[in-house]
N, C-alpha and C. Protein backbone atom coordinates (compact mmCIF):
# COMPACT_ATOMS: atom_id res chain seq x y z
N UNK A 1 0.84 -1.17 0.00
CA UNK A 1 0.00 0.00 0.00
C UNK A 1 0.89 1.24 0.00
N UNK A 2 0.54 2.16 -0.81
CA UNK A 2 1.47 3.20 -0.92
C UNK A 2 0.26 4.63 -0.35
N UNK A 3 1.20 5.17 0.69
CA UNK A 3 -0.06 6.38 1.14
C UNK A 3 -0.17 7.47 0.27
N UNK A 4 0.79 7.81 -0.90
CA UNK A 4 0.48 9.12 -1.55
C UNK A 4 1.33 8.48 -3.52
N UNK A 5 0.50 8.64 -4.21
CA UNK A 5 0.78 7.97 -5.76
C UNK A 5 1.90 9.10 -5.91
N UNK A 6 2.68 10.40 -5.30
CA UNK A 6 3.79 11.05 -5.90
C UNK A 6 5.27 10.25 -6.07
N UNK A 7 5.22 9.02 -5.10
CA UNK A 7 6.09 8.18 -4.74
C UNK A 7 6.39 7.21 -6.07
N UNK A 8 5.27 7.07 -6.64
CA UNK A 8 5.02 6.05 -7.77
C UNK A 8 6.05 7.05 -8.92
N UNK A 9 6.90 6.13 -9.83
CA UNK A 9 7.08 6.31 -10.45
C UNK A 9 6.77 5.67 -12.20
N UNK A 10 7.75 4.76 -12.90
CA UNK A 10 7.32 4.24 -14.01
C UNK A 10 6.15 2.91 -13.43
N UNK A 11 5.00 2.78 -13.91
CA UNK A 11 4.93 1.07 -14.09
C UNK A 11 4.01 0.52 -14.67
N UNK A 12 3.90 -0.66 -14.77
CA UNK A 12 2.83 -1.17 -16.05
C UNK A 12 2.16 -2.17 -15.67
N UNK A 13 0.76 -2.34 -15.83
CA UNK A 13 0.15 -3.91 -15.67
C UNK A 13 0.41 -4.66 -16.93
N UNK A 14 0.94 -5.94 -16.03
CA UNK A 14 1.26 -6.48 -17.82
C UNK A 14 0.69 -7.78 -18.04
N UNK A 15 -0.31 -8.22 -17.18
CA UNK A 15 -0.94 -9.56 -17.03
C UNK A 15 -1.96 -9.27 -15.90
N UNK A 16 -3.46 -10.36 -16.44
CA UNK A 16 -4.46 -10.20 -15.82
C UNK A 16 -4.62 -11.83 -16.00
N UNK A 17 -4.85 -12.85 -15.28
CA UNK A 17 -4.81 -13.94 -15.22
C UNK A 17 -6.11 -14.27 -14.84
N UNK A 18 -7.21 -14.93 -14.97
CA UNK A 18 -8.18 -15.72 -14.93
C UNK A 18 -7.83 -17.51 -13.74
N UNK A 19 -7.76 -16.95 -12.75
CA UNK A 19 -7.06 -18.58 -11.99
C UNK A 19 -8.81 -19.11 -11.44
N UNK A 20 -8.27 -20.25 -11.50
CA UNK A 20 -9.59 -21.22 -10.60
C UNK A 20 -9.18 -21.76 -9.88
N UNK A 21 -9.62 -21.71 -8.54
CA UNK A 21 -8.81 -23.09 -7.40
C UNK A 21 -10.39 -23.50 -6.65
N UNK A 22 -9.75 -23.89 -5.45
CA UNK A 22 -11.17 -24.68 -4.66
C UNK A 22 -11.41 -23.60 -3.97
N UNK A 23 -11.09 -22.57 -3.84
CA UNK A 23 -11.88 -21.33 -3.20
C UNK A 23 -12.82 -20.32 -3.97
N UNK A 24 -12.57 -20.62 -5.24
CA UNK A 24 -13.23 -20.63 -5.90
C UNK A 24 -12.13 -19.21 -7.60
N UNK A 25 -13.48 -18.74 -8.16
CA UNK A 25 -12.54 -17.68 -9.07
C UNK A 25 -12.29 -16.51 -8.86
N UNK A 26 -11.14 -16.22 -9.17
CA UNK A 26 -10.40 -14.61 -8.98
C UNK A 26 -9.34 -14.24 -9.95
N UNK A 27 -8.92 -13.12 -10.18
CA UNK A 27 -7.73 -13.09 -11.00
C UNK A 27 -6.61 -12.49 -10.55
N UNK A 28 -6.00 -12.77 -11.17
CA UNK A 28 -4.01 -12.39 -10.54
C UNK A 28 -3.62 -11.37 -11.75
N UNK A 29 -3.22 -10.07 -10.73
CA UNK A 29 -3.12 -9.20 -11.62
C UNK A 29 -1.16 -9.46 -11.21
N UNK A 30 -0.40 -9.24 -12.58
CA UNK A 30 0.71 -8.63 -12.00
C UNK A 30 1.40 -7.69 -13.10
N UNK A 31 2.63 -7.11 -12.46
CA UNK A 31 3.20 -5.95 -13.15
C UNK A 31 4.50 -5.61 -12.54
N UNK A 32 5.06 -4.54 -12.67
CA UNK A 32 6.25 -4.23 -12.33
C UNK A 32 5.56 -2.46 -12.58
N UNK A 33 6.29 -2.24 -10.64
CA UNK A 33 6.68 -0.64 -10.70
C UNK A 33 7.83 -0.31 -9.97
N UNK A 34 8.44 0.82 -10.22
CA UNK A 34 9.08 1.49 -9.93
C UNK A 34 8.74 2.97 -9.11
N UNK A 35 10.20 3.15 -7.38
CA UNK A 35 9.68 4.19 -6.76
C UNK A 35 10.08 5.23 -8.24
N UNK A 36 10.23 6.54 -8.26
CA UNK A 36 10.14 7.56 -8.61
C UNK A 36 11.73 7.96 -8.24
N UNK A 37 12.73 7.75 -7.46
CA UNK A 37 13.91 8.13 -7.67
C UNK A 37 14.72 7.29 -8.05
N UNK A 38 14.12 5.73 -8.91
CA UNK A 38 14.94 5.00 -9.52
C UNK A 38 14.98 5.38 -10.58
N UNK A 39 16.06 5.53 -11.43
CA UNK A 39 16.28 5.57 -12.38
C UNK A 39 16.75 4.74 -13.27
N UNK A 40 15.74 4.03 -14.79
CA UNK A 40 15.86 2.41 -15.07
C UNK A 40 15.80 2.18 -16.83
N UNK A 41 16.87 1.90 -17.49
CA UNK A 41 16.87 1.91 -18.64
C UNK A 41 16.03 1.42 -19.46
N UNK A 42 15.21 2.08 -20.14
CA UNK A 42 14.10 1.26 -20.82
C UNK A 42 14.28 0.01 -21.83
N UNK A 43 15.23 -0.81 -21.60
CA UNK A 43 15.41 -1.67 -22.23
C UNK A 43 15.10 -3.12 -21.05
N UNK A 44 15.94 -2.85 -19.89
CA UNK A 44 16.46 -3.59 -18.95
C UNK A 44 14.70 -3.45 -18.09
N UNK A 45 13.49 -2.31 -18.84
CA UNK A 45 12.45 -2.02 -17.33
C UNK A 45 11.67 -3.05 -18.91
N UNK A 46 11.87 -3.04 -20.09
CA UNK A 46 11.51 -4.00 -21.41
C UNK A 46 11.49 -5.51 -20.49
N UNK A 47 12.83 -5.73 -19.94
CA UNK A 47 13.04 -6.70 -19.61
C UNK A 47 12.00 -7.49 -18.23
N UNK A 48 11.77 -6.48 -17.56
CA UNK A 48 10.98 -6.76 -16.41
C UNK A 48 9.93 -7.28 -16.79
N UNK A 49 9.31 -6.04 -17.49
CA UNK A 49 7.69 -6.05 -18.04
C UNK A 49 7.47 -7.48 -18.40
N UNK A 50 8.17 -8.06 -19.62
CA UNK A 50 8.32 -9.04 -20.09
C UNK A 50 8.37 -10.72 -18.90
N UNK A 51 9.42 -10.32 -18.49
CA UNK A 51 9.03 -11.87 -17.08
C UNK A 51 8.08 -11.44 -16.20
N UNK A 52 7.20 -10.06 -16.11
CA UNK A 52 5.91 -9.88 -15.13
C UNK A 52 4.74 -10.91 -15.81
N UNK A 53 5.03 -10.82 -17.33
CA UNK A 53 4.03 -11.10 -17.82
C UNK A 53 3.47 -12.59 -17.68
N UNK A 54 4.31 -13.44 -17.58
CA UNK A 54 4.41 -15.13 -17.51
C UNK A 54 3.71 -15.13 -15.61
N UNK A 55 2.71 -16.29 -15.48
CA UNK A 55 2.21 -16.53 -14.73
C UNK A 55 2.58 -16.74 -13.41
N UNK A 56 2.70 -16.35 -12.02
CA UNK A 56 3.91 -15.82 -10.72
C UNK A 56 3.63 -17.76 -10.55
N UNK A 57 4.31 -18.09 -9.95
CA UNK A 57 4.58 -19.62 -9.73
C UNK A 57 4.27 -19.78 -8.28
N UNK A 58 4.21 -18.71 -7.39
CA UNK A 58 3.59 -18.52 -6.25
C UNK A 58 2.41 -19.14 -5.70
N UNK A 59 2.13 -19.53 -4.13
CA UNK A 59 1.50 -20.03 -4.00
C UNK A 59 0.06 -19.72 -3.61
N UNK A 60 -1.13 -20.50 -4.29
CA UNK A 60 -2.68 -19.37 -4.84
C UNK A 60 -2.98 -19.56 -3.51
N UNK A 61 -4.29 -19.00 -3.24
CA UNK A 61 -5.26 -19.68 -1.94
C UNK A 61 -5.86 -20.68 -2.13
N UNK A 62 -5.83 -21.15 -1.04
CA UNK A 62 -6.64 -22.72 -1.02
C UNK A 62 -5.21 -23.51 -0.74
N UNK A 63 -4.52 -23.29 -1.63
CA UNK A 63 -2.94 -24.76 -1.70
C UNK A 63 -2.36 -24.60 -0.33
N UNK A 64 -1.95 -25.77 0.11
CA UNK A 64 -1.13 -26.39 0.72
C UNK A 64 0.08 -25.96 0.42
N UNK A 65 1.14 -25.60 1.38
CA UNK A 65 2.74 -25.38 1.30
C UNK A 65 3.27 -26.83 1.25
N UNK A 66 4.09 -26.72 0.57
CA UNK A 66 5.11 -28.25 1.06
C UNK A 66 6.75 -27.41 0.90
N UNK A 67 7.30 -27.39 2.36
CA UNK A 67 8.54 -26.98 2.75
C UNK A 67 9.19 -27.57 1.90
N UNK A 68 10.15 -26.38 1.21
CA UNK A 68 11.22 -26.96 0.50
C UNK A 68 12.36 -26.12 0.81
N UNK A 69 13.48 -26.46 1.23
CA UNK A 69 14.48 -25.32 2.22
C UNK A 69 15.15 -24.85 1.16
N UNK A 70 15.83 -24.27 0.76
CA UNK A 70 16.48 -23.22 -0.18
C UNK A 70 18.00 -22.99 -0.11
N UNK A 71 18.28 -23.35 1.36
CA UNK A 71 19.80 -23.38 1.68
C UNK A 71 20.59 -24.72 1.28
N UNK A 72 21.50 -25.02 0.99
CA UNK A 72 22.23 -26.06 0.70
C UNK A 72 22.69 -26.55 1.98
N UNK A 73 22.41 -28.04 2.41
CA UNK A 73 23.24 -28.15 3.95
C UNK A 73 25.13 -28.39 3.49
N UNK A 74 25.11 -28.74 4.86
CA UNK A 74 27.05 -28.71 4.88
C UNK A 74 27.42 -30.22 4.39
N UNK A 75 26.35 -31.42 4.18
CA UNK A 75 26.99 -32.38 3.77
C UNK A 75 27.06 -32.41 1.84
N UNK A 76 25.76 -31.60 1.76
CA UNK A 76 25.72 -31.04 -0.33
C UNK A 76 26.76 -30.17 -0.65
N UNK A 77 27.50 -29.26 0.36
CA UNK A 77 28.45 -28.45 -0.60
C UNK A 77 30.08 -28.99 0.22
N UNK A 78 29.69 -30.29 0.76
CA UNK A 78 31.18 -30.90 1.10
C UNK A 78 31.88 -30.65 2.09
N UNK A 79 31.46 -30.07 2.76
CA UNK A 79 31.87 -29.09 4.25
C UNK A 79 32.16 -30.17 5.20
């Protein structure tokens, strides 16, 4: 939540998704913005827009988590 839109700088909706789960239907909006004192080459903010657009892999409502740890332990990197 942003308290005042002067803060907002560039950004774009670049996907509106249609999802169904067991809670029933809603849609997933996503996009990419930027505050207002970043300054972002329009090729590289090309680049954003572009992977906003593909569906977040995140987890919907309704699903179940299944822990998956992210760190490598000390016996995988040989320690």
């Amino acid at each position: 939540m942003m308290s005042n839109t002067n803060h907002l700088g560039r950004c774009t909706i670049a996907a509106a998704q249609q999802v169904e789960t067991d809670a029933g239907l809603f849609y997933r909006f996503q996009g990419v913005a930027l505050p207002k004192s970043i300054k972002l080459n329009h090729f590289a903010y090309g680049i954003l827009e572009e992977r906003a657009k593909k569906l977040n892999p995140g987890r919907l409502p309704g699903q179940q988590v299944e822990y998956q740890p992210t760190l490598a332990s000390s016996e995988q990197i040989g320690a």
